[in-house]
C-alpha atoms as a PDB file:
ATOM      1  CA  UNK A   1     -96.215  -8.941 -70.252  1.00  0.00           C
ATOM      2  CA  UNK A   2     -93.471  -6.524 -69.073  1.00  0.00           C
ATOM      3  CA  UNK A   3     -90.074  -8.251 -67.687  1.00  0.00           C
ATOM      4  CA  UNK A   4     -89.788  -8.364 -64.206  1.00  0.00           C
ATOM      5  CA  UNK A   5     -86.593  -6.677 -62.449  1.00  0.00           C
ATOM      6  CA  UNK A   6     -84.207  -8.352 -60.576  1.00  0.00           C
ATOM      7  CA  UNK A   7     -84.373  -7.735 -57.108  1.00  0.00           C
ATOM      8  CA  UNK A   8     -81.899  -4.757 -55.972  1.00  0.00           C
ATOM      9  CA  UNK A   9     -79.652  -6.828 -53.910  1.00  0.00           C
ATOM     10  CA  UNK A  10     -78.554  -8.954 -56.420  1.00  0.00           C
ATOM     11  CA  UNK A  11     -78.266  -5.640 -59.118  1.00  0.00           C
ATOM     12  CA  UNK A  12     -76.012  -4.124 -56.344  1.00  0.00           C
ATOM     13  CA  UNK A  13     -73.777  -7.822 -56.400  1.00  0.00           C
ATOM     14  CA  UNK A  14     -73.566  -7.250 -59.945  1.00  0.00           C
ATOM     15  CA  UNK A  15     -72.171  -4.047 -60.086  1.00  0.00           C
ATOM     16  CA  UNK A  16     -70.015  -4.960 -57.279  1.00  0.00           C
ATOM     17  CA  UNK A  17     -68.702  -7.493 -59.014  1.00  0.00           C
ATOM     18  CA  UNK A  18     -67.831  -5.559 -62.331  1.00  0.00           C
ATOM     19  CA  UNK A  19     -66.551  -2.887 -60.045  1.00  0.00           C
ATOM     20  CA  UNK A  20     -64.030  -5.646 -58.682  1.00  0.00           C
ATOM     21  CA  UNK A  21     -62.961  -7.125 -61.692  1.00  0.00           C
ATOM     22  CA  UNK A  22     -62.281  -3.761 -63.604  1.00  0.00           C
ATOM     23  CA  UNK A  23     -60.010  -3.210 -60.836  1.00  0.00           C
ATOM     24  CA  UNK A  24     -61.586   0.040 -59.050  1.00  0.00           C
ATOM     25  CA  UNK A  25     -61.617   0.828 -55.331  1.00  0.00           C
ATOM     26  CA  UNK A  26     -64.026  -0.699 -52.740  1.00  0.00           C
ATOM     27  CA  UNK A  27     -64.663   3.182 -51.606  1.00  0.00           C
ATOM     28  CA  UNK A  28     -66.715   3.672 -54.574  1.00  0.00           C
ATOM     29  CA  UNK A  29     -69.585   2.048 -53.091  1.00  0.00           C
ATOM     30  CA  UNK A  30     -72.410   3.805 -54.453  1.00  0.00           C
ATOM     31  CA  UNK A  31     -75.186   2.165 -51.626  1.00  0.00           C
ATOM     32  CA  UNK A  32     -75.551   3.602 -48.088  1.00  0.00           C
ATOM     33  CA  UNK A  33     -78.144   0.829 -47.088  1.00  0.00           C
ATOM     34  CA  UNK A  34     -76.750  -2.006 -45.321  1.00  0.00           C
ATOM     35  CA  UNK A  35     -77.985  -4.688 -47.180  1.00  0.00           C
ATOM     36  CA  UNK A  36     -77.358  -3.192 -50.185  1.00  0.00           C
ATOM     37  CA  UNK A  37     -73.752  -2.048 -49.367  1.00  0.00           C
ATOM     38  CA  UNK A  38     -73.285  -5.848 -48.118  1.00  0.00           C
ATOM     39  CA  UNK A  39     -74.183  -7.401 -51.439  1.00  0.00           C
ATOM     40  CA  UNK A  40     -72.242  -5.090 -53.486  1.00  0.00           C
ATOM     41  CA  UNK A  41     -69.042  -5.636 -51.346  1.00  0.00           C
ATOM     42  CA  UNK A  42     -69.265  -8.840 -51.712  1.00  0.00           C
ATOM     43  CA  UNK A  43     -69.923  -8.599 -55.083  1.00  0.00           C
ATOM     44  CA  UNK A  44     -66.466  -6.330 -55.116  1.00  0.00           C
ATOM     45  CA  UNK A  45     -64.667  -9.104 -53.471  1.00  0.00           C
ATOM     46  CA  UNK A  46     -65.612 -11.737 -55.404  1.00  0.00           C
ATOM     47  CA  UNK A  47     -64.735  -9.583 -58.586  1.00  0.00           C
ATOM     48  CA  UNK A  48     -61.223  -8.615 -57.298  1.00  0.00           C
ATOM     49  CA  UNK A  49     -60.435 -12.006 -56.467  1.00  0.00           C
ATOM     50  CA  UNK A  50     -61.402 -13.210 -60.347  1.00  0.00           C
ATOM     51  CA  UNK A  51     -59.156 -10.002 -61.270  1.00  0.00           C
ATOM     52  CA  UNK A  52     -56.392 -10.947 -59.696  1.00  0.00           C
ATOM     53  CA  UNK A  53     -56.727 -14.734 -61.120  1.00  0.00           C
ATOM     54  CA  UNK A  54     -56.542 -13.176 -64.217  1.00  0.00           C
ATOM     55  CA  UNK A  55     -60.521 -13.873 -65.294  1.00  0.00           C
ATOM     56  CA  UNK A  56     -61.320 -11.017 -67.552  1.00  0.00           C
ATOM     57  CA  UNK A  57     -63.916 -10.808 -70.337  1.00  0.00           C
ATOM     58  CA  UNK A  58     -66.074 -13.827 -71.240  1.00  0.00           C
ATOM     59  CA  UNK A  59     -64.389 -15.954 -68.426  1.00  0.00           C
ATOM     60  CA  UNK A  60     -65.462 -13.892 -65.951  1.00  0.00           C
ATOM     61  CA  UNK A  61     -68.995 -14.540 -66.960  1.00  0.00           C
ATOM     62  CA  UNK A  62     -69.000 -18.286 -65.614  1.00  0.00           C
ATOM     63  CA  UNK A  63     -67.976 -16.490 -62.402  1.00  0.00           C
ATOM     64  CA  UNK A  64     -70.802 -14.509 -61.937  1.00  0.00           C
ATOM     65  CA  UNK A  65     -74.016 -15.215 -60.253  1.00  0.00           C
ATOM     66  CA  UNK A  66     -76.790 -14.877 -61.857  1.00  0.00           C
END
Protein backbone atom coordinates (compact mmCIF):
# COMPACT_ATOMS: atom_id res chain seq x y z
CA UNK A 1 0.00 0.00 0.00
CA UNK A 2 1.55 3.26 -1.31
CA UNK A 3 2.02 6.22 1.43
CA UNK A 4 -0.40 8.74 1.31
CA UNK A 5 0.77 12.54 0.80
CA UNK A 6 0.29 15.12 3.06
CA UNK A 7 -2.16 17.48 2.10
CA UNK A 8 -0.55 20.64 0.18
CA UNK A 9 -1.38 23.16 2.74
CA UNK A 10 0.43 21.78 5.35
CA UNK A 11 3.65 20.90 2.66
CA UNK A 12 3.45 24.69 1.85
CA UNK A 13 3.64 25.42 6.11
CA UNK A 14 6.55 23.31 6.00
CA UNK A 15 8.52 24.90 3.58
CA UNK A 16 7.46 28.11 4.97
CA UNK A 17 8.71 27.32 7.96
CA UNK A 18 12.28 26.12 6.82
CA UNK A 19 12.23 29.15 4.63
CA UNK A 20 11.86 31.24 7.99
CA UNK A 21 14.23 29.65 10.04
CA UNK A 22 17.12 29.58 7.38
CA UNK A 23 16.63 33.17 7.46
CA UNK A 24 15.41 33.97 3.71
CA UNK A 25 12.92 36.62 2.61
CA UNK A 26 9.09 36.33 2.87
CA UNK A 27 9.12 37.50 -1.06
CA UNK A 28 10.22 34.16 -2.00
CA UNK A 29 6.90 32.77 -1.72
CA UNK A 30 6.76 30.24 -4.28
CA UNK A 31 2.50 29.83 -4.08
CA UNK A 32 0.15 32.26 -5.88
CA UNK A 33 -3.03 30.50 -4.40
CA UNK A 34 -4.40 32.05 -1.43
CA UNK A 35 -4.64 29.34 0.75
CA UNK A 36 -1.58 28.09 -0.10
CA UNK A 37 0.35 31.43 0.13
CA UNK A 38 -1.50 31.77 3.68
CA UNK A 39 -0.10 28.56 5.09
CA UNK A 40 3.30 29.06 3.89
CA UNK A 41 3.47 32.64 5.39
CA UNK A 42 2.58 31.54 8.30
CA UNK A 43 4.74 28.86 8.15
CA UNK A 44 7.56 31.77 7.36
CA UNK A 45 6.54 33.54 10.44
CA UNK A 46 6.55 31.00 12.69
CA UNK A 47 10.10 29.95 11.34
CA UNK A 48 11.57 33.51 11.65
CA UNK A 49 10.35 33.88 14.99
CA UNK A 50 12.23 30.32 16.11
CA UNK A 51 15.28 31.99 14.09
CA UNK A 52 15.48 34.79 15.85
CA UNK A 53 15.11 32.77 19.35
CA UNK A 54 17.99 31.16 18.28
CA UNK A 55 16.17 27.47 17.52
CA UNK A 56 18.26 26.01 14.80
CA UNK A 57 18.82 22.35 13.90
CA UNK A 58 17.22 19.55 15.95
CA UNK A 59 15.48 22.17 18.28
CA UNK A 60 13.68 23.53 15.74
CA UNK A 61 12.10 20.21 15.10
CA UNK A 62 9.91 20.29 18.42
CA UNK A 63 8.74 23.57 16.85
CA UNK A 64 7.34 22.33 13.91
CA UNK A 65 3.96 21.03 13.19
CA UNK A 66 3.58 18.07 11.99
Amino acid sequence: MKRQKRDRVSRAFSRGYHAGLSGKSQDLCPFDALDHRASWINGWREGRTDHLHGYRGIASIQHLKV
